[in-house]
Protein backbone atom coordinates (compact mmCIF):
# COMPACT_ATOMS: atom_id res chain seq x y z
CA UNK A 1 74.30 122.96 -38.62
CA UNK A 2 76.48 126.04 -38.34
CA UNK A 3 74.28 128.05 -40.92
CA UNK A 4 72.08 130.68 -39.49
CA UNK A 5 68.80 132.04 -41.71
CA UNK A 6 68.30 135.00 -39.52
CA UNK A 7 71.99 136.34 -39.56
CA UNK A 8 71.62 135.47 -43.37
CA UNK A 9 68.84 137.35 -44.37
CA UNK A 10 70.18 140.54 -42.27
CA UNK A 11 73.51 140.77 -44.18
CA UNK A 12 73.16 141.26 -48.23
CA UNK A 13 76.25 140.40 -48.79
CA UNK A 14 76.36 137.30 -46.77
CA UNK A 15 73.06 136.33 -48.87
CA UNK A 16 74.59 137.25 -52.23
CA UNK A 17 77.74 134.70 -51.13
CA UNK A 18 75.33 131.85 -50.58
CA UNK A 19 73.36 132.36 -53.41
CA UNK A 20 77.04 132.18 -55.32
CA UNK A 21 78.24 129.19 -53.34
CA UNK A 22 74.41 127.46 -53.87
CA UNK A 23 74.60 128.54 -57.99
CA UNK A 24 78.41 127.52 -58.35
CA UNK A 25 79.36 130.93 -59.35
CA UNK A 26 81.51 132.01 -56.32
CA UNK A 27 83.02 130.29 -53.19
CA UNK A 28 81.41 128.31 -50.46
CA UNK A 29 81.86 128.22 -46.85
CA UNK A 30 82.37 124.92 -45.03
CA UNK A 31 78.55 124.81 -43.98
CA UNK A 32 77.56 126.37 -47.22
CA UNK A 33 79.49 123.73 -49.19
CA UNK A 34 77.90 120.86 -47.18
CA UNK A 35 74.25 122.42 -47.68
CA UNK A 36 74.71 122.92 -51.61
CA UNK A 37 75.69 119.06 -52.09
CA UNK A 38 72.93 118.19 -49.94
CA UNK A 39 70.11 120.56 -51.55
CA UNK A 40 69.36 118.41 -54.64
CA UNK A 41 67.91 115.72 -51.78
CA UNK A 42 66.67 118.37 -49.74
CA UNK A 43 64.60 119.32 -52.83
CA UNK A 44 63.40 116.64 -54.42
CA UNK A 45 62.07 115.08 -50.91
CA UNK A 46 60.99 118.89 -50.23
CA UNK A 47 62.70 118.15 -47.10
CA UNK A 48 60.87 115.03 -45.68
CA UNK A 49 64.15 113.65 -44.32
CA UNK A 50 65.79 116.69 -42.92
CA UNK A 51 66.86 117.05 -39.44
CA UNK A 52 64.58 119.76 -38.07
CA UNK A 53 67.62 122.41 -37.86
CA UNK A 54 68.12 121.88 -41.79
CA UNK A 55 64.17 121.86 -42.01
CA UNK A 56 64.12 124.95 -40.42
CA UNK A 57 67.13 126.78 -42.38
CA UNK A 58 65.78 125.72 -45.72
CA UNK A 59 62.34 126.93 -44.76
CA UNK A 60 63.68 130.11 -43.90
CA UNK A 61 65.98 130.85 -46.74
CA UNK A 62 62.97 129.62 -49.26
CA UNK A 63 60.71 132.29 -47.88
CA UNK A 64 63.07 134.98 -47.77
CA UNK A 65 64.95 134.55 -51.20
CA UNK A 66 61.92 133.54 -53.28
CA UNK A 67 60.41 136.54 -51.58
CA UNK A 68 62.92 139.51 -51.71
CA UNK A 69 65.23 137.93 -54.38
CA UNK A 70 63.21 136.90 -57.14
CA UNK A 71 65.40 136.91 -59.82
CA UNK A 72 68.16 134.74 -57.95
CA UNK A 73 65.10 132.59 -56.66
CA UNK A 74 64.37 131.65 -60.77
CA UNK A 75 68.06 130.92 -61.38
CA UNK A 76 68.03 128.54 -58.06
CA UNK A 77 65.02 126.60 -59.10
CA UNK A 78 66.49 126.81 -62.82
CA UNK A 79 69.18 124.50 -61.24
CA UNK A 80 67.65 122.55 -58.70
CA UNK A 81 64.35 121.96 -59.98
CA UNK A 82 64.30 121.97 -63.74
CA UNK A 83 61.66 120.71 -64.68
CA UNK A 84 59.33 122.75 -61.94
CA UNK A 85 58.22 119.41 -60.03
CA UNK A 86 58.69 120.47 -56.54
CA UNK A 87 59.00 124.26 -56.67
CA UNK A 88 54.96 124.50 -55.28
CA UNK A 89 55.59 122.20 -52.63
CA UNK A 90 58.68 123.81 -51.29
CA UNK A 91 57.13 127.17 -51.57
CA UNK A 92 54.08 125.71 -49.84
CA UNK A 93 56.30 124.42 -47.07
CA UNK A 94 57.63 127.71 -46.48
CA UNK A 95 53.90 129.58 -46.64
CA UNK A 96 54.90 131.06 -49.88
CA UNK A 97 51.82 131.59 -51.94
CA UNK A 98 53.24 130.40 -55.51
């Protein structure tokens, strides 16, 4: 996996592009594309069949986007968790107090 949650998280715009590519509202990367088609999966399994690179990305973006981007945190589990199913157990995955 060519994505990289550290580098992310240190580069605001790099974050804002992947929340874009991840909501559909602006361009995705390669990576980024691959990611956002596989995230509905990634979800709904809260990542019980992810390799542990993805595990770890997706654990790391979770914490750090549900924590210092709230508001694009609601609009991403507004899209890829509905219903608000899994959102405790991915935030409890990542050691996010819900």
């Amino acid at each position: 996996m060519g994505l990289d949650a550290d580098a992310l998280s240190q580069d605001p715009k790099a974050t804002q592009d992947f929340i874009n590519c991840l909501l559909e509202t602006g361009p995705c990367t390669e990576e980024e594309d691959k990611y956002r088609l596989g995230l509905p999966e990634v979800v709904k399994t809260t990542c019980s069949k992810c390799s542990p690179e993805v595990k770890d990305f997706f654990i790391k973006t979770t914490r750090f986007v549900s924590q210092k981007h709230p508001e694009q945190w609601k609009k991403l589990t507004a899209k890829y968790d509905p219903d608000g199913k899994y959102e405790a157990s991915i935030l409890r995955l990542a050691g996010v107090k819900a």
